[in-house]
C-alpha atoms as a PDB file:
ATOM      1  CA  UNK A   1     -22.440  -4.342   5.615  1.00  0.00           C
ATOM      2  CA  UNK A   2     -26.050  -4.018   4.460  1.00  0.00           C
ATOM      3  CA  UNK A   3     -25.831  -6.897   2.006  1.00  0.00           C
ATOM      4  CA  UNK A   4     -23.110  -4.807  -0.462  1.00  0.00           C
ATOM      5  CA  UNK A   5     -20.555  -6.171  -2.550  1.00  0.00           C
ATOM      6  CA  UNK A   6     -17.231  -7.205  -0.576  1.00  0.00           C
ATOM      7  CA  UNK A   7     -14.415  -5.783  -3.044  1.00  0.00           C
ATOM      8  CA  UNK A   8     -10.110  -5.690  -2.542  1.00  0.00           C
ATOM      9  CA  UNK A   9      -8.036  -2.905  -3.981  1.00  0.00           C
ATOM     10  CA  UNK A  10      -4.323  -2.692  -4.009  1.00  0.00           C
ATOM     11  CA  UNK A  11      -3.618   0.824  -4.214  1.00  0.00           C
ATOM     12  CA  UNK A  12      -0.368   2.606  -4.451  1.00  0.00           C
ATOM     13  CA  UNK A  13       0.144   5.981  -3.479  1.00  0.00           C
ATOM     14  CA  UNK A  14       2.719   8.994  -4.508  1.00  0.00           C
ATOM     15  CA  UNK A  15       3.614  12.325  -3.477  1.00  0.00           C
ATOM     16  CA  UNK A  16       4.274  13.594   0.232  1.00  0.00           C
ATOM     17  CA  UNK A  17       2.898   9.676   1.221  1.00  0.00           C
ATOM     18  CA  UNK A  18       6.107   9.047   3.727  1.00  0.00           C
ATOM     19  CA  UNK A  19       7.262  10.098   6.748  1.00  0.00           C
ATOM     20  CA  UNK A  20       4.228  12.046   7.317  1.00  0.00           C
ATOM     21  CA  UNK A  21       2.076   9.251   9.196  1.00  0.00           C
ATOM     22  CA  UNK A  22       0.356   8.019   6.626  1.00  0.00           C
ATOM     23  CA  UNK A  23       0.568   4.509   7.615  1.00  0.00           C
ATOM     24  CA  UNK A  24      -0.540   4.957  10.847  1.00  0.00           C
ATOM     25  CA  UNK A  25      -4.267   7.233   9.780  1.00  0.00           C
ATOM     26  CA  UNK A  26      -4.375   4.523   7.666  1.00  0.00           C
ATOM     27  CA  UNK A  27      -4.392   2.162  10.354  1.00  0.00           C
ATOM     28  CA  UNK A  28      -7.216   3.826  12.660  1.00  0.00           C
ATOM     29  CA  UNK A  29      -8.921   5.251   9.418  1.00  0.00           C
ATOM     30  CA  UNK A  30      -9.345   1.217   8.678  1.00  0.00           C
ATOM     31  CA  UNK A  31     -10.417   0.054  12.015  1.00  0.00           C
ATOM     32  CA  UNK A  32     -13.463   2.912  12.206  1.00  0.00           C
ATOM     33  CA  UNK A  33     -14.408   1.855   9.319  1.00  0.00           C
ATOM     34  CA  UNK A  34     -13.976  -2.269   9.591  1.00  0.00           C
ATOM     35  CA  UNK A  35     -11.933  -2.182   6.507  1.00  0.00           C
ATOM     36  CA  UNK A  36      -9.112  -5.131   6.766  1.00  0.00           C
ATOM     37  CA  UNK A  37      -6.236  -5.480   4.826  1.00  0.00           C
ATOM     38  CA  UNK A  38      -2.264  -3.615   4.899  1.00  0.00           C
ATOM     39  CA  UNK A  39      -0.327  -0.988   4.349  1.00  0.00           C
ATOM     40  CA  UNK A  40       3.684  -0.701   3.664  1.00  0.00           C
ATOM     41  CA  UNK A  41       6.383   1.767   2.551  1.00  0.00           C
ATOM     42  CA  UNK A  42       8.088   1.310  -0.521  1.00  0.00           C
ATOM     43  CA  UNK A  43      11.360   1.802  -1.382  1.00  0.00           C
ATOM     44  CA  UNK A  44      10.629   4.609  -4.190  1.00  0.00           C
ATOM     45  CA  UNK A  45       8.438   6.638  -1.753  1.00  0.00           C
ATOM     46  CA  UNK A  46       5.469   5.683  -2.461  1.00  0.00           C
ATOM     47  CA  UNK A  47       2.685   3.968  -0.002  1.00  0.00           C
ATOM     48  CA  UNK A  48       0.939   0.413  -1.253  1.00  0.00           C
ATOM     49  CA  UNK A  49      -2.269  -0.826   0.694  1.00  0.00           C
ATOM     50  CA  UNK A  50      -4.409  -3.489  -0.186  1.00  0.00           C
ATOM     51  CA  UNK A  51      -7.616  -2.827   1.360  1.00  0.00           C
ATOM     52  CA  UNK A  52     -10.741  -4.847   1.720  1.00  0.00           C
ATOM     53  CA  UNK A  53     -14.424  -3.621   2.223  1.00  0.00           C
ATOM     54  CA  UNK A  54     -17.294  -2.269   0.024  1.00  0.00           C
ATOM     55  CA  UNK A  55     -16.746   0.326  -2.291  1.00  0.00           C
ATOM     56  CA  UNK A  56     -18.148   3.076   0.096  1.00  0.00           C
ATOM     57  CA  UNK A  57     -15.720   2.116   2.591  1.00  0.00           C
ATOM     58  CA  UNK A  58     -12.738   1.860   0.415  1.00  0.00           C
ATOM     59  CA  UNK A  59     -13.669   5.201  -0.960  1.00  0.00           C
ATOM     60  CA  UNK A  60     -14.146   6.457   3.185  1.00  0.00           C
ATOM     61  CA  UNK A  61     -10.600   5.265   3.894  1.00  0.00           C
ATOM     62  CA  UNK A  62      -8.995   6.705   0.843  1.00  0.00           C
ATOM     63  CA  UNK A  63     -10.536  10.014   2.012  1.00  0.00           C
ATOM     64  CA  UNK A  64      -9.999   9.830   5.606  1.00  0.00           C
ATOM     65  CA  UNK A  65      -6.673   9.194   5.054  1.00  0.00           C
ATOM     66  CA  UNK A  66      -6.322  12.548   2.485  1.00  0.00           C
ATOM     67  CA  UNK A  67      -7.197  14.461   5.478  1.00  0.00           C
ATOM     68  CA  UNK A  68      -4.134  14.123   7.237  1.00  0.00           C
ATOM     69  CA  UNK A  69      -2.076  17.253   8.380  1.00  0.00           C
ATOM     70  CA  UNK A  70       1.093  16.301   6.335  1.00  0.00           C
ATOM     71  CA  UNK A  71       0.043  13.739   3.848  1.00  0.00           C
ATOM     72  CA  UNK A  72      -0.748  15.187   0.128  1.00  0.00           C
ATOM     73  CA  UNK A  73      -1.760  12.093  -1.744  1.00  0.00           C
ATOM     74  CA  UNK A  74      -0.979  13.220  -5.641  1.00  0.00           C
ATOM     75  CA  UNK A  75      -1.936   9.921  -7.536  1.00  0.00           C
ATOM     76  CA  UNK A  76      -3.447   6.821  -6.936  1.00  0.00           C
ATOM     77  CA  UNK A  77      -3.395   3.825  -8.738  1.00  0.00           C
ATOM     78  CA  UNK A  78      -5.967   1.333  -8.361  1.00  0.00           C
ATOM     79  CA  UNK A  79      -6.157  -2.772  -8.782  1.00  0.00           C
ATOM     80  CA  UNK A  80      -9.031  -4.429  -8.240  1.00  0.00           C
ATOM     81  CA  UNK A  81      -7.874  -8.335  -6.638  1.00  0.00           C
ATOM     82  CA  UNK A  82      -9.062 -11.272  -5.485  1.00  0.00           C
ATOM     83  CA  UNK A  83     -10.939 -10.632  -1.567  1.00  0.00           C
ATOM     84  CA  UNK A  84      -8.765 -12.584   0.750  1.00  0.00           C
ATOM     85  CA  UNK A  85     -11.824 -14.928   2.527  1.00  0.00           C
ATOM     86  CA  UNK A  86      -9.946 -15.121   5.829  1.00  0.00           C
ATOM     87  CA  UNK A  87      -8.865 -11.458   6.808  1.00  0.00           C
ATOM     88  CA  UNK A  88      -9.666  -9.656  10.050  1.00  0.00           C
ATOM     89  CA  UNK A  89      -8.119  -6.744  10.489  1.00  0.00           C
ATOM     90  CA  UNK A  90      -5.765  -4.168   9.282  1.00  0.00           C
ATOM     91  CA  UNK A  91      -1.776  -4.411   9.997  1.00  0.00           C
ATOM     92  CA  UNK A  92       1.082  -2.165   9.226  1.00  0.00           C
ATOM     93  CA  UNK A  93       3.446  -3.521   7.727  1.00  0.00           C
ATOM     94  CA  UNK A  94       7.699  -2.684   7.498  1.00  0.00           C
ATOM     95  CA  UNK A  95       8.131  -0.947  11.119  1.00  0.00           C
END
């Protein structure tokens, strides 16, 4: 990763986030870009991932993932949290 700054976001997402297979581009989106982490459905509708990589790569995945035929991300909150040392690799989570 070129020496850069390993960060974690937990990031929740609204608007047409569900049903639409979000989770799953977020899944591949992650792999291609060696971002580890998770991402899970909520019980409002919205999407919550905590993602781990450098910034460029969180920003990459958030993007990636906008691209998606169905999804239309509206909002997204950010967190910046602690980098989980021992992660390696990205899971779905609540299927």
């Amino acid at each position: 990763m070129n020496g850069e700054k390993i960060i974690r976001e937990r990031m929740t997402f609204t608007g047409d986030v569900q049903g639409v297979g979000f989770r799953y581009r977020a899944k591949y989106a992650a792999r291609e870009l060696g971002v580890t982490g998770w991402v899970e459905n909520e019980w409002d509708g919205s999407v919550v991932m905590e993602a781990q990589g450098t910034k460029e790569q969180l920003y990459r995945l958030v993007y990636n993932i906008s691209k998606g035929t169905w999804i239309n991300i509206e909002h997204v909150k950010r967190e910046n949290i602690p980098v989980e040392e021992h992660e390696y690799y990205f899971d779905v989570k609540g299927y």
